[in-house]
PDB file of N, CA and C in Angstrom:
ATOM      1  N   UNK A   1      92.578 104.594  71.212  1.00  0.00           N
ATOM      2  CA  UNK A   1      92.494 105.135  72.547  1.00  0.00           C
ATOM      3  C   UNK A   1      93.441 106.328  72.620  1.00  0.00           C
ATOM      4  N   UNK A   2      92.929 107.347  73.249  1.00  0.00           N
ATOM      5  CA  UNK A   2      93.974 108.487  73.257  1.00  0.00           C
ATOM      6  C   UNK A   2      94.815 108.789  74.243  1.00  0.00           C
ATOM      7  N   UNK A   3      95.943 109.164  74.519  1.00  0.00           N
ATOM      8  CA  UNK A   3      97.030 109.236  75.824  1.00  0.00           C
ATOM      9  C   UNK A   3      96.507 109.500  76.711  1.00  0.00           C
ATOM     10  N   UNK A   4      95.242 110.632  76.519  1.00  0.00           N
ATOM     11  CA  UNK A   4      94.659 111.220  78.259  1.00  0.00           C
ATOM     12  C   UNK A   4      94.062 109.778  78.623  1.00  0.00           C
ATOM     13  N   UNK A   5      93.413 109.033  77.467  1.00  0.00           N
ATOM     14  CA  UNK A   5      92.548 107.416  78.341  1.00  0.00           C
ATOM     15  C   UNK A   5      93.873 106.568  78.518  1.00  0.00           C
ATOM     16  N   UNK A   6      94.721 106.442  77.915  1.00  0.00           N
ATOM     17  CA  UNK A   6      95.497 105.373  78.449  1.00  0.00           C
ATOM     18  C   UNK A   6      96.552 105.563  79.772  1.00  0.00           C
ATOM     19  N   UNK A   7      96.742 107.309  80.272  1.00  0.00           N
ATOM     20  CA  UNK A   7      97.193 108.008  81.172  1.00  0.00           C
ATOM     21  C   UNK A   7      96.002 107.635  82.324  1.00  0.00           C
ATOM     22  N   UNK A   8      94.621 107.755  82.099  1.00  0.00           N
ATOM     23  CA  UNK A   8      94.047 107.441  82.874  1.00  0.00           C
ATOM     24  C   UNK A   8      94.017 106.179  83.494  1.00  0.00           C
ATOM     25  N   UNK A   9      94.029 104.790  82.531  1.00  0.00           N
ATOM     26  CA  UNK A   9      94.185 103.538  82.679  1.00  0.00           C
ATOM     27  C   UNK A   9      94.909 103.060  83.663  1.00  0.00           C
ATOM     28  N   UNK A  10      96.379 103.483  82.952  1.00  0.00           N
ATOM     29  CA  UNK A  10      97.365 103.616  83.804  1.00  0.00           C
ATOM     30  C   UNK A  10      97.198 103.706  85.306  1.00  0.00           C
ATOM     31  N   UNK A  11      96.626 104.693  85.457  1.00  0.00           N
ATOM     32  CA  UNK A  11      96.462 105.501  87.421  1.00  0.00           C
ATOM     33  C   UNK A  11      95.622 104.571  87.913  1.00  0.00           C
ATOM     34  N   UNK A  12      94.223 104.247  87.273  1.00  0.00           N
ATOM     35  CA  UNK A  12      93.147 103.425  87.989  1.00  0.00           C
ATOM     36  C   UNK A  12      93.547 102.553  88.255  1.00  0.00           C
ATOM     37  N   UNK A  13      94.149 101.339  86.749  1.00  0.00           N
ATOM     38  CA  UNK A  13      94.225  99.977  87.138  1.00  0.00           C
ATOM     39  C   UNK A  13      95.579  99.310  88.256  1.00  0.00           C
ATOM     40  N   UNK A  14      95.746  99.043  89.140  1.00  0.00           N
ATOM     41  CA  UNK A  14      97.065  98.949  89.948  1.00  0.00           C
ATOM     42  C   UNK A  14      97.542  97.527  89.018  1.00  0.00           C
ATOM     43  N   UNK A  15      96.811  96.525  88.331  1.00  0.00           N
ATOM     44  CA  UNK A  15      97.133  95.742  87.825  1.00  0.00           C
ATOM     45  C   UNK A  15      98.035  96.039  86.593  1.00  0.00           C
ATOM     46  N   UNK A  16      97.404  96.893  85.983  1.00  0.00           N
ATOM     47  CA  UNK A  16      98.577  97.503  84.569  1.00  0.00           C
ATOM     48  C   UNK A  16     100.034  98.429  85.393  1.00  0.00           C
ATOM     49  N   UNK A  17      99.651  99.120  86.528  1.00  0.00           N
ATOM     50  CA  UNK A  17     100.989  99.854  86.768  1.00  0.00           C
ATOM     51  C   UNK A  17     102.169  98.851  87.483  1.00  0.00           C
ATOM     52  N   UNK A  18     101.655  97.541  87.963  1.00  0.00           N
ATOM     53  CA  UNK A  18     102.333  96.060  88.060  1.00  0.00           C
ATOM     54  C   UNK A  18     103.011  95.640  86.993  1.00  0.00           C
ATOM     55  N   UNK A  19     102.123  95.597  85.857  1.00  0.00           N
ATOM     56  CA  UNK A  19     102.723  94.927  84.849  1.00  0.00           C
ATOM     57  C   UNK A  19     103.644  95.838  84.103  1.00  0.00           C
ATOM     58  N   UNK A  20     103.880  97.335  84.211  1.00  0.00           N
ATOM     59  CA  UNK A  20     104.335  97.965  83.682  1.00  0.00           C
ATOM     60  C   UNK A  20     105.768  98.062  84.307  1.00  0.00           C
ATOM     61  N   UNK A  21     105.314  97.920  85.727  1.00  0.00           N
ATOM     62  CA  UNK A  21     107.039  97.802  86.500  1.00  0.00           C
ATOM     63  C   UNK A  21     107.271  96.626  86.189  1.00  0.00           C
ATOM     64  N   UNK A  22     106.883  95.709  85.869  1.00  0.00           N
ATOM     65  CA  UNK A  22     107.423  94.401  85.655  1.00  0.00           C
ATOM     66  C   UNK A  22     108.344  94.450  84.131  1.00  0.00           C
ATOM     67  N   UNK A  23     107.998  95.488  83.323  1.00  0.00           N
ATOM     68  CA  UNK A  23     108.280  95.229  81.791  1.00  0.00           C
ATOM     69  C   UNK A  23     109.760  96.207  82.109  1.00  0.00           C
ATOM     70  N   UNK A  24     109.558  97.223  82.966  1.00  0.00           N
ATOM     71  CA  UNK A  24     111.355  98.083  82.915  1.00  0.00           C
ATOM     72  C   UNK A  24     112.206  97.286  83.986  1.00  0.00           C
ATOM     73  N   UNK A  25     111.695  96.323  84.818  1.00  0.00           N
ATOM     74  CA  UNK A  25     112.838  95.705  85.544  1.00  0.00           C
ATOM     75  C   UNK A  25     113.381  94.607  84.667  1.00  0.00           C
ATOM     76  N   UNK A  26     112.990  94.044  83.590  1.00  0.00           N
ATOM     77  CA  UNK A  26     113.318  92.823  82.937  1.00  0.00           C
ATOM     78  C   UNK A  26     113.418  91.411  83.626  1.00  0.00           C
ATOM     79  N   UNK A  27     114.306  91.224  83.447  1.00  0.00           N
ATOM     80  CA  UNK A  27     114.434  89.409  83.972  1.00  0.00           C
ATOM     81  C   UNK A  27     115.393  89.835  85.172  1.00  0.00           C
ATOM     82  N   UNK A  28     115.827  91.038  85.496  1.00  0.00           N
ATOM     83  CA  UNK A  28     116.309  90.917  86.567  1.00  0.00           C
ATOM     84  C   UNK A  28     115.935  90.418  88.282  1.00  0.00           C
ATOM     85  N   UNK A  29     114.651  90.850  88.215  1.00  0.00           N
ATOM     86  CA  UNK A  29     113.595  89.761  89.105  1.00  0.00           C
ATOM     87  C   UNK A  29     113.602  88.542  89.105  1.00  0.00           C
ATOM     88  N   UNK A  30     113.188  88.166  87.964  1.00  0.00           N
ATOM     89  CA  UNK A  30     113.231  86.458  88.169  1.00  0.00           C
ATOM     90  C   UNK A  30     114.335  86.235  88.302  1.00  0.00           C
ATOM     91  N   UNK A  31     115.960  86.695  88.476  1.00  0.00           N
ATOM     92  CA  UNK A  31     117.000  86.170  88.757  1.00  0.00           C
ATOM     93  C   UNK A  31     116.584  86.238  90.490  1.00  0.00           C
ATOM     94  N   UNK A  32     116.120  86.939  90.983  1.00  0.00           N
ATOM     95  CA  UNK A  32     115.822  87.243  92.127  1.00  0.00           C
ATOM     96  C   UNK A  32     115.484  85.816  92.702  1.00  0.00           C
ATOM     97  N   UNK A  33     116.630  85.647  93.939  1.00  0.00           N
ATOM     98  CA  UNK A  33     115.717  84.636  94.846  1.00  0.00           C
ATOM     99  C   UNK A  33     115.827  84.497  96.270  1.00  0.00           C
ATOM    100  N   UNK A  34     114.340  84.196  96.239  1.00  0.00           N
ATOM    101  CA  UNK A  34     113.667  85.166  97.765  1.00  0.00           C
ATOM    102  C   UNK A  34     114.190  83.792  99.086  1.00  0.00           C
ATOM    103  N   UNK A  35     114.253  84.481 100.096  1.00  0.00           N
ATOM    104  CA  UNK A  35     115.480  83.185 101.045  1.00  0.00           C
ATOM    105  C   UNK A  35     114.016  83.260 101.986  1.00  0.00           C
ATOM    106  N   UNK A  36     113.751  81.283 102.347  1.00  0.00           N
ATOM    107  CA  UNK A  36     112.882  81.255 102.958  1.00  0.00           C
ATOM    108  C   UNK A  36     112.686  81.456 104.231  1.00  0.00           C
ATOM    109  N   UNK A  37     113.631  82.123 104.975  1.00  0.00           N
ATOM    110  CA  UNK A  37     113.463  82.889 106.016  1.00  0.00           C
ATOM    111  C   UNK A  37     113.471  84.277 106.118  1.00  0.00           C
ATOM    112  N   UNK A  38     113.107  85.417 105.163  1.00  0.00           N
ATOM    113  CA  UNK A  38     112.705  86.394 104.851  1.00  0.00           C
ATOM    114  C   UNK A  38     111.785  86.411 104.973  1.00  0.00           C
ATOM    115  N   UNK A  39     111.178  87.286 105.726  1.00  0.00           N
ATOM    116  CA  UNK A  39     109.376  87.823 106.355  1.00  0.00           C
ATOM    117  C   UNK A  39     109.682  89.197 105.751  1.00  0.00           C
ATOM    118  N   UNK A  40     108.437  89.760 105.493  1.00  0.00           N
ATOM    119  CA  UNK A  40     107.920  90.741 104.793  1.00  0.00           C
ATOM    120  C   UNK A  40     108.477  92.363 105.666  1.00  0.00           C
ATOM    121  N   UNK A  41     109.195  92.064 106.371  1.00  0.00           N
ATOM    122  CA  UNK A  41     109.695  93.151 107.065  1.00  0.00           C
ATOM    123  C   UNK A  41     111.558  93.427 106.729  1.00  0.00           C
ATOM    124  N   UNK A  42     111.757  92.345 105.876  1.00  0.00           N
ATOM    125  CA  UNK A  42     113.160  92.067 105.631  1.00  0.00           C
ATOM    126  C   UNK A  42     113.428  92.628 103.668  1.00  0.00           C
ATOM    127  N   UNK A  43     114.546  93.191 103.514  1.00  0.00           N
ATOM    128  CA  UNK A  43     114.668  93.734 102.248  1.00  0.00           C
ATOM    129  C   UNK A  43     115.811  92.684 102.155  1.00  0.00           C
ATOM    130  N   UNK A  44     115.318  91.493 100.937  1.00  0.00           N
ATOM    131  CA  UNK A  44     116.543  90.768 100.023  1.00  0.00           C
ATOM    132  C   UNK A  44     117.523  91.597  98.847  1.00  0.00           C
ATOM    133  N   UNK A  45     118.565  92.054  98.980  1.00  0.00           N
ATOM    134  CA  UNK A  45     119.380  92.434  97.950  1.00  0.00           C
ATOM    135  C   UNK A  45     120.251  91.409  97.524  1.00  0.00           C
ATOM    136  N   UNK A  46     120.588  91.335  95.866  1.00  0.00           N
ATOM    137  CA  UNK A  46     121.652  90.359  95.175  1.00  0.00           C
ATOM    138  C   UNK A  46     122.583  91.488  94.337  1.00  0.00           C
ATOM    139  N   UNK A  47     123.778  91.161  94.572  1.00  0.00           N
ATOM    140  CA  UNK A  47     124.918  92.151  93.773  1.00  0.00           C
ATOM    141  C   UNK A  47     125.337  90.921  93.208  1.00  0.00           C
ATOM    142  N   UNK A  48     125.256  90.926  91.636  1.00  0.00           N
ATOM    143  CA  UNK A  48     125.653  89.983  90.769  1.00  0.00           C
ATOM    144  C   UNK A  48     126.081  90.189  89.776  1.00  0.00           C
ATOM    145  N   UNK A  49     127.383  90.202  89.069  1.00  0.00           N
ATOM    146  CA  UNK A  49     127.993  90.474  87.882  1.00  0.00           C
ATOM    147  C   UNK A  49     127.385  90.838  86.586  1.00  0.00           C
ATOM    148  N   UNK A  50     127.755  91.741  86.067  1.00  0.00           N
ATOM    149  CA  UNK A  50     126.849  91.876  84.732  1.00  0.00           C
ATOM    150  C   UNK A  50     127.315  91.415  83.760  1.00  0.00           C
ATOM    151  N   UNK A  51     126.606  90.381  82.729  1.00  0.00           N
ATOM    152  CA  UNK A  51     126.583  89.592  81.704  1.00  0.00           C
ATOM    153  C   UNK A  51     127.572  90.219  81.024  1.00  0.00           C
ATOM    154  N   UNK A  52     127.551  91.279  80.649  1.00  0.00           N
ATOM    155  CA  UNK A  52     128.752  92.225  79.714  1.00  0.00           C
ATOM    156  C   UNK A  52     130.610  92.102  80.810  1.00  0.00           C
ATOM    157  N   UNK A  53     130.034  91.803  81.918  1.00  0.00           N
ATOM    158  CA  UNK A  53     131.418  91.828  82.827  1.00  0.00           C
ATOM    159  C   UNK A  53     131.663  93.096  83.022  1.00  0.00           C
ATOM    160  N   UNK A  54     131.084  94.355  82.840  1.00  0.00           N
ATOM    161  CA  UNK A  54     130.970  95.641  82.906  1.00  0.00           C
ATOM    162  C   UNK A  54     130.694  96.601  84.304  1.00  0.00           C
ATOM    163  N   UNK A  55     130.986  96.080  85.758  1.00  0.00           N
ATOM    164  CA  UNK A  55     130.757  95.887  86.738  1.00  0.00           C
ATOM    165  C   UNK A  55     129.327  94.963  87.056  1.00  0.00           C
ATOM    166  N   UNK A  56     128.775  95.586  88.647  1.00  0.00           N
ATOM    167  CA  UNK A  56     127.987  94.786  89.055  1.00  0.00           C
ATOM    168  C   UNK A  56     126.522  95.491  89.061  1.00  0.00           C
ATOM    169  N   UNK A  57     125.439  94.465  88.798  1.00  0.00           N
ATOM    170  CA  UNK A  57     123.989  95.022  89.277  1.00  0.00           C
ATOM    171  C   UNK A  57     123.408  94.862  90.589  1.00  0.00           C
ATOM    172  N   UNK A  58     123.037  96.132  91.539  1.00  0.00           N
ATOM    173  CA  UNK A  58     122.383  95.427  92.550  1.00  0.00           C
ATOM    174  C   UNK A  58     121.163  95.461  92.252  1.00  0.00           C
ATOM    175  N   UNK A  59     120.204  93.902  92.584  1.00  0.00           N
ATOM    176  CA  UNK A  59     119.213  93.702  92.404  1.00  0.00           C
ATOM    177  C   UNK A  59     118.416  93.603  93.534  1.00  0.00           C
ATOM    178  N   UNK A  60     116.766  93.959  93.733  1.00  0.00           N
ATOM    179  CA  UNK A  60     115.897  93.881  94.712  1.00  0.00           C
ATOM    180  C   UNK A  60     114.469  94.364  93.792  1.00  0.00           C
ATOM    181  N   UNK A  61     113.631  93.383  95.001  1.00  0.00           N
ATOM    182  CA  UNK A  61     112.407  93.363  94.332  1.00  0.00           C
ATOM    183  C   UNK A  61     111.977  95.246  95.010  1.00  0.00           C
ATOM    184  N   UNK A  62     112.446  95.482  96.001  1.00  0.00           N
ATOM    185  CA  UNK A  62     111.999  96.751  96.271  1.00  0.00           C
ATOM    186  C   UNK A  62     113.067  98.265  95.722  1.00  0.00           C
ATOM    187  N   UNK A  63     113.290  97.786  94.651  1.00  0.00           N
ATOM    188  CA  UNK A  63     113.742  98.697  93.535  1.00  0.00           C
ATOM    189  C   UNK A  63     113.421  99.207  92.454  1.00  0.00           C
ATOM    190  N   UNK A  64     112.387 100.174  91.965  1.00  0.00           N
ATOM    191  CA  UNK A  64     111.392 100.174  91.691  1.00  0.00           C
ATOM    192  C   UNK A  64     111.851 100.398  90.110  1.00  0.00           C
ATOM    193  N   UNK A  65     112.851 100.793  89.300  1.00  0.00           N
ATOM    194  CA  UNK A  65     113.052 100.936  88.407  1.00  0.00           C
ATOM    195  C   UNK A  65     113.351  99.772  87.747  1.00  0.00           C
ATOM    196  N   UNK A  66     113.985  98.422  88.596  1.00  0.00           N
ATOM    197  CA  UNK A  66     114.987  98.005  87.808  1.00  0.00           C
ATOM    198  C   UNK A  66     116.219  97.701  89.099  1.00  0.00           C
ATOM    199  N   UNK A  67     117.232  96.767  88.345  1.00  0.00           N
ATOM    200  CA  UNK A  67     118.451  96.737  88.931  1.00  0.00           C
ATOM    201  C   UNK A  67     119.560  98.075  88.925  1.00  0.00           C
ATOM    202  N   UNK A  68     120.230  98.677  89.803  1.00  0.00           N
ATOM    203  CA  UNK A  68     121.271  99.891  90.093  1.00  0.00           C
ATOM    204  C   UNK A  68     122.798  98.961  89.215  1.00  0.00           C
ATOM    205  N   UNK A  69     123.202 100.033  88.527  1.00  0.00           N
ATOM    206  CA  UNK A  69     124.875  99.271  87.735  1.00  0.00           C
ATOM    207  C   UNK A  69     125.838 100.265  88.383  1.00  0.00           C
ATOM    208  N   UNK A  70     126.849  99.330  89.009  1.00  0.00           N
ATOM    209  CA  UNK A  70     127.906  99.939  89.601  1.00  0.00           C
ATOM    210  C   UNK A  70     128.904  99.049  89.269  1.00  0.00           C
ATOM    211  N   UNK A  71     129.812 100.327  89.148  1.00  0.00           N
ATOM    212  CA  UNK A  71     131.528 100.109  87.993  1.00  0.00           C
ATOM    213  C   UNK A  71     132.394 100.737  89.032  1.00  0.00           C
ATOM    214  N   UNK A  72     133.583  99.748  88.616  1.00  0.00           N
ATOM    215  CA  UNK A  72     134.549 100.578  88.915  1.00  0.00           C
ATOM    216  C   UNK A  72     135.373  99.610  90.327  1.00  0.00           C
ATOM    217  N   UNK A  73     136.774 100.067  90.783  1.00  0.00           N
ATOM    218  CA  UNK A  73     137.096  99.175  92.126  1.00  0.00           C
ATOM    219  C   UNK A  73     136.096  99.216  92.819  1.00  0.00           C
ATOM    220  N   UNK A  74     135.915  99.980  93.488  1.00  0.00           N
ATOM    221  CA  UNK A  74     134.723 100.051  94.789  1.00  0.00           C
ATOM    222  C   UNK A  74     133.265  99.897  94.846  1.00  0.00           C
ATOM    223  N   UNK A  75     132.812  98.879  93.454  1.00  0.00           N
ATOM    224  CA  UNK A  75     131.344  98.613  92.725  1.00  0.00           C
ATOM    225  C   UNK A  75     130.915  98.094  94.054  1.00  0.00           C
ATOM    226  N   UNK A  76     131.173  96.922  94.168  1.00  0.00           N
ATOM    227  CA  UNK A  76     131.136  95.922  95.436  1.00  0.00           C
ATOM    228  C   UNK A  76     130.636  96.676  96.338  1.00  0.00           C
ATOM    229  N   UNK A  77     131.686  96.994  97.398  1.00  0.00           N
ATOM    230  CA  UNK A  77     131.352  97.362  98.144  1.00  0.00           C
ATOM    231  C   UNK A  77     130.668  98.788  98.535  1.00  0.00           C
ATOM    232  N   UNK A  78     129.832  99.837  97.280  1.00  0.00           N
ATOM    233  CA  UNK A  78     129.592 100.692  96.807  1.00  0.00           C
ATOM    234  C   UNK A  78     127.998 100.238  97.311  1.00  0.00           C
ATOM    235  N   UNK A  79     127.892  99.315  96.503  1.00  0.00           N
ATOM    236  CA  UNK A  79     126.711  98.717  96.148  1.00  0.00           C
ATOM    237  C   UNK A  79     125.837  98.427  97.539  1.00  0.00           C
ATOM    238  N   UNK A  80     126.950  97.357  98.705  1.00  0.00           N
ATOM    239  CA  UNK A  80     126.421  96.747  99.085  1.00  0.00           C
ATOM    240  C   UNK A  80     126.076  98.114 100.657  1.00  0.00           C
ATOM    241  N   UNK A  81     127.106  99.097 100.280  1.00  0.00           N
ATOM    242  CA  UNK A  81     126.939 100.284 101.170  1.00  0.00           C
ATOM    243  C   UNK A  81     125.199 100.542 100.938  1.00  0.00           C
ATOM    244  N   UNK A  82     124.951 100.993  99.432  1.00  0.00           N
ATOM    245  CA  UNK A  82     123.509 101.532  99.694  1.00  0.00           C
ATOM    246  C   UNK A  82     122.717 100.709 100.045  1.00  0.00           C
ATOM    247  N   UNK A  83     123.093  99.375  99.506  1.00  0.00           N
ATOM    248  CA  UNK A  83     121.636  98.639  99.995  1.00  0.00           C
ATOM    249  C   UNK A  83     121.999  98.973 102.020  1.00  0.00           C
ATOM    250  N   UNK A  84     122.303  99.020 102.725  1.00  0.00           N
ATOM    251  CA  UNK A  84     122.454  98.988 103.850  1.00  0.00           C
ATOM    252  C   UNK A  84     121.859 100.180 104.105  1.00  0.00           C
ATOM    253  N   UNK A  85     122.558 101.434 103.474  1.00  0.00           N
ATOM    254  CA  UNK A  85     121.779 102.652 104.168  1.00  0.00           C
ATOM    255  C   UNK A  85     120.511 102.439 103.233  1.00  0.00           C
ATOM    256  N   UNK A  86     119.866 102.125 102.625  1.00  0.00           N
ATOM    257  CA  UNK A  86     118.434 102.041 102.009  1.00  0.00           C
ATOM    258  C   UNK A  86     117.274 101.247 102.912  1.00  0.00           C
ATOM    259  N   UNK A  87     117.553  99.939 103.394  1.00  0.00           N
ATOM    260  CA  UNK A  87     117.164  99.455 104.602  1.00  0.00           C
ATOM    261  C   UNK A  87     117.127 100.193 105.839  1.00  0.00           C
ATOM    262  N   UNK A  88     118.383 100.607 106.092  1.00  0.00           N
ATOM    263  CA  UNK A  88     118.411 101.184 107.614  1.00  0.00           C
ATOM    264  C   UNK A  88     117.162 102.592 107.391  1.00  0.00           C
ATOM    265  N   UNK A  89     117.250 103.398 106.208  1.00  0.00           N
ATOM    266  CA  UNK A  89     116.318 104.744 106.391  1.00  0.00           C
ATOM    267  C   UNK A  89     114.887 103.951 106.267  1.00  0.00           C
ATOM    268  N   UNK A  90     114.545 102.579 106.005  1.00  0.00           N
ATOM    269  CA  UNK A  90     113.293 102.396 105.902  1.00  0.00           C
ATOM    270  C   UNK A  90     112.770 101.575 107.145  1.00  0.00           C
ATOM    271  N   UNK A  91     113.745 101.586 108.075  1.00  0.00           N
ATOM    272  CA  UNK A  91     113.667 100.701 109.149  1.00  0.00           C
ATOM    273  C   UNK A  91     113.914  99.577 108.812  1.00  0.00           C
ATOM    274  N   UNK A  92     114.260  98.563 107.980  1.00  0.00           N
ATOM    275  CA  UNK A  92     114.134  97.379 107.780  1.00  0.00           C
ATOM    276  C   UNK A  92     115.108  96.747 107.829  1.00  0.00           C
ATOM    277  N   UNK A  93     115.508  95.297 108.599  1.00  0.00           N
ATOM    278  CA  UNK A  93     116.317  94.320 108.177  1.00  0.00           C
ATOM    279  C   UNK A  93     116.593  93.689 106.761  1.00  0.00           C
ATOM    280  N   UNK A  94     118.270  94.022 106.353  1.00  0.00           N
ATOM    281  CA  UNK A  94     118.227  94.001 105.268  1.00  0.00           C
ATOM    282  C   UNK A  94     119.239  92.379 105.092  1.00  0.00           C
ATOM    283  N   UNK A  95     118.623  91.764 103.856  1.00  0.00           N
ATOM    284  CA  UNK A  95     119.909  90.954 103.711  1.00  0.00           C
ATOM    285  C   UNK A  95     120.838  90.732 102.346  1.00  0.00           C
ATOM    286  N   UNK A  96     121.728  90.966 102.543  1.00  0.00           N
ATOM    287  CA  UNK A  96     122.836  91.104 100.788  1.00  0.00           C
ATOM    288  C   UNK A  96     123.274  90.312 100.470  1.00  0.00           C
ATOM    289  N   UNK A  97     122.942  89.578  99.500  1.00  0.00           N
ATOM    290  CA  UNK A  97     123.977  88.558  98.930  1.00  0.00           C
ATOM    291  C   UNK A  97     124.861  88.610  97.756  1.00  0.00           C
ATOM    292  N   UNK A  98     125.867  88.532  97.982  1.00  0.00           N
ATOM    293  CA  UNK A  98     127.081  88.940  96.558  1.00  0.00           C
ATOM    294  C   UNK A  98     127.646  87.880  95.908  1.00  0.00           C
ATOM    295  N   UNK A  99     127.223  87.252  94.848  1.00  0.00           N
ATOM    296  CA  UNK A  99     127.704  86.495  93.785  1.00  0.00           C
ATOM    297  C   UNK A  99     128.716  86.649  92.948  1.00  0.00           C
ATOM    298  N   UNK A 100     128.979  85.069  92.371  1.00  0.00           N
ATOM    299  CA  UNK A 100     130.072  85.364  91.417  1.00  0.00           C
ATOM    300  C   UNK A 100     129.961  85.098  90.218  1.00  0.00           C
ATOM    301  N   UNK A 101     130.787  85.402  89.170  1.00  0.00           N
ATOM    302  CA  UNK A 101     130.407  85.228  87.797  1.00  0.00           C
ATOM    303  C   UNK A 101     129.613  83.146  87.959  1.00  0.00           C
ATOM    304  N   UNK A 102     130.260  82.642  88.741  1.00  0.00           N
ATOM    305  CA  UNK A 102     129.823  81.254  88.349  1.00  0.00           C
ATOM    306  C   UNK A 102     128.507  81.139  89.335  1.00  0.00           C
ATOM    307  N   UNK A 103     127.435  81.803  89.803  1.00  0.00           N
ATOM    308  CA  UNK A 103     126.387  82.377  90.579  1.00  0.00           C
ATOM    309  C   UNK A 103     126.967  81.658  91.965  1.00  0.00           C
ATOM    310  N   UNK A 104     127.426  81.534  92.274  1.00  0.00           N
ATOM    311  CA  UNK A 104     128.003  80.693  93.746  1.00  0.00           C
ATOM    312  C   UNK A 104     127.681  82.689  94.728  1.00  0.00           C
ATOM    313  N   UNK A 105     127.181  82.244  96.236  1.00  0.00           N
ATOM    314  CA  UNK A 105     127.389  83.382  97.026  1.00  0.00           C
ATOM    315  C   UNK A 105     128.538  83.220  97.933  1.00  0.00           C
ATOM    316  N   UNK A 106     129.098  84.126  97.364  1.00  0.00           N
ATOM    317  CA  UNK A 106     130.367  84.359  97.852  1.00  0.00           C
ATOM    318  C   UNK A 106     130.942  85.492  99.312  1.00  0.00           C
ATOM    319  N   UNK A 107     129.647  86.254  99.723  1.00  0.00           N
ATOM    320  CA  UNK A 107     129.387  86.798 100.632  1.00  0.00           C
ATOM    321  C   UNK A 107     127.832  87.470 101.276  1.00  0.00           C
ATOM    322  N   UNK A 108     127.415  87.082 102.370  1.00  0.00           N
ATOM    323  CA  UNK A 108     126.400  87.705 102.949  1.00  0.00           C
ATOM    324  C   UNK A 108     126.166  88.469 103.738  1.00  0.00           C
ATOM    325  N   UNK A 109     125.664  89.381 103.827  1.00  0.00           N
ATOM    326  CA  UNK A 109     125.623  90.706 104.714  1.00  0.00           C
ATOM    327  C   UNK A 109     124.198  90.711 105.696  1.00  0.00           C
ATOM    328  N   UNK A 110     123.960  91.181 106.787  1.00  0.00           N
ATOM    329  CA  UNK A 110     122.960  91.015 107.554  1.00  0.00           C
ATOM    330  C   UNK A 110     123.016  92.226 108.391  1.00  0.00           C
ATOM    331  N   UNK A 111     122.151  92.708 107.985  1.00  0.00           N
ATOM    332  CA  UNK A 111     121.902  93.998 109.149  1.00  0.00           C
ATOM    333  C   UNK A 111     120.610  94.629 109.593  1.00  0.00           C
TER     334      UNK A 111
END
């Protein structure tokens, strides 16, 4: 198959450009977990330590690359800044949850 058909593939099928965001976010999704009082108008964010201990990842299913890595003192609360202004420019109620190396949530944010 040649790049222009598999470029084409790509665009038509919405099922392959799914599975394709699914392959650059990794398992950071399935760490993802969705709180059963979240309605479809609400953005879940998780800021959770990175395996390396190398600061933190914020994670969300409406992040289209992948999880964001933020280092440094002010990772934390860096992090949990954008997810807030990222919600607020999309109109949406957002909710943050910040973990700890032992996954316990150790703070929640609601706005």
């Amino acid at each position: 198959m040649s790049h222009m058909e598999t470029m084409r593939t790509e665009q038509n099928t919405l099922g392959l450009v799914e599975a394709l965001s699914d392959k650059l976010s990794g398992d950071a999704n399935s760490r993802m977990e969705m709180s059963s009082t979240s309605t479809p108008a609400q953005d879940v964010y998780e800021i959770r330590p990175r395996k390396d201990r190398n600061g933190f990842d914020l994670i969300s299913d409406r992040l289209r690359r992948g999880p964001i890595w933020y280092a440094g003192p002010d990772a934390v609360r860096n992090a949990v800044a954008f997810a807030k202004y990222r919600s607020l420019s999309r109109s949406r109620w957002a909710i943050i949850r910040v973990f700890n190396e032992a996954g316990k949530v150790t703070e929640i944010h609601e706005q």
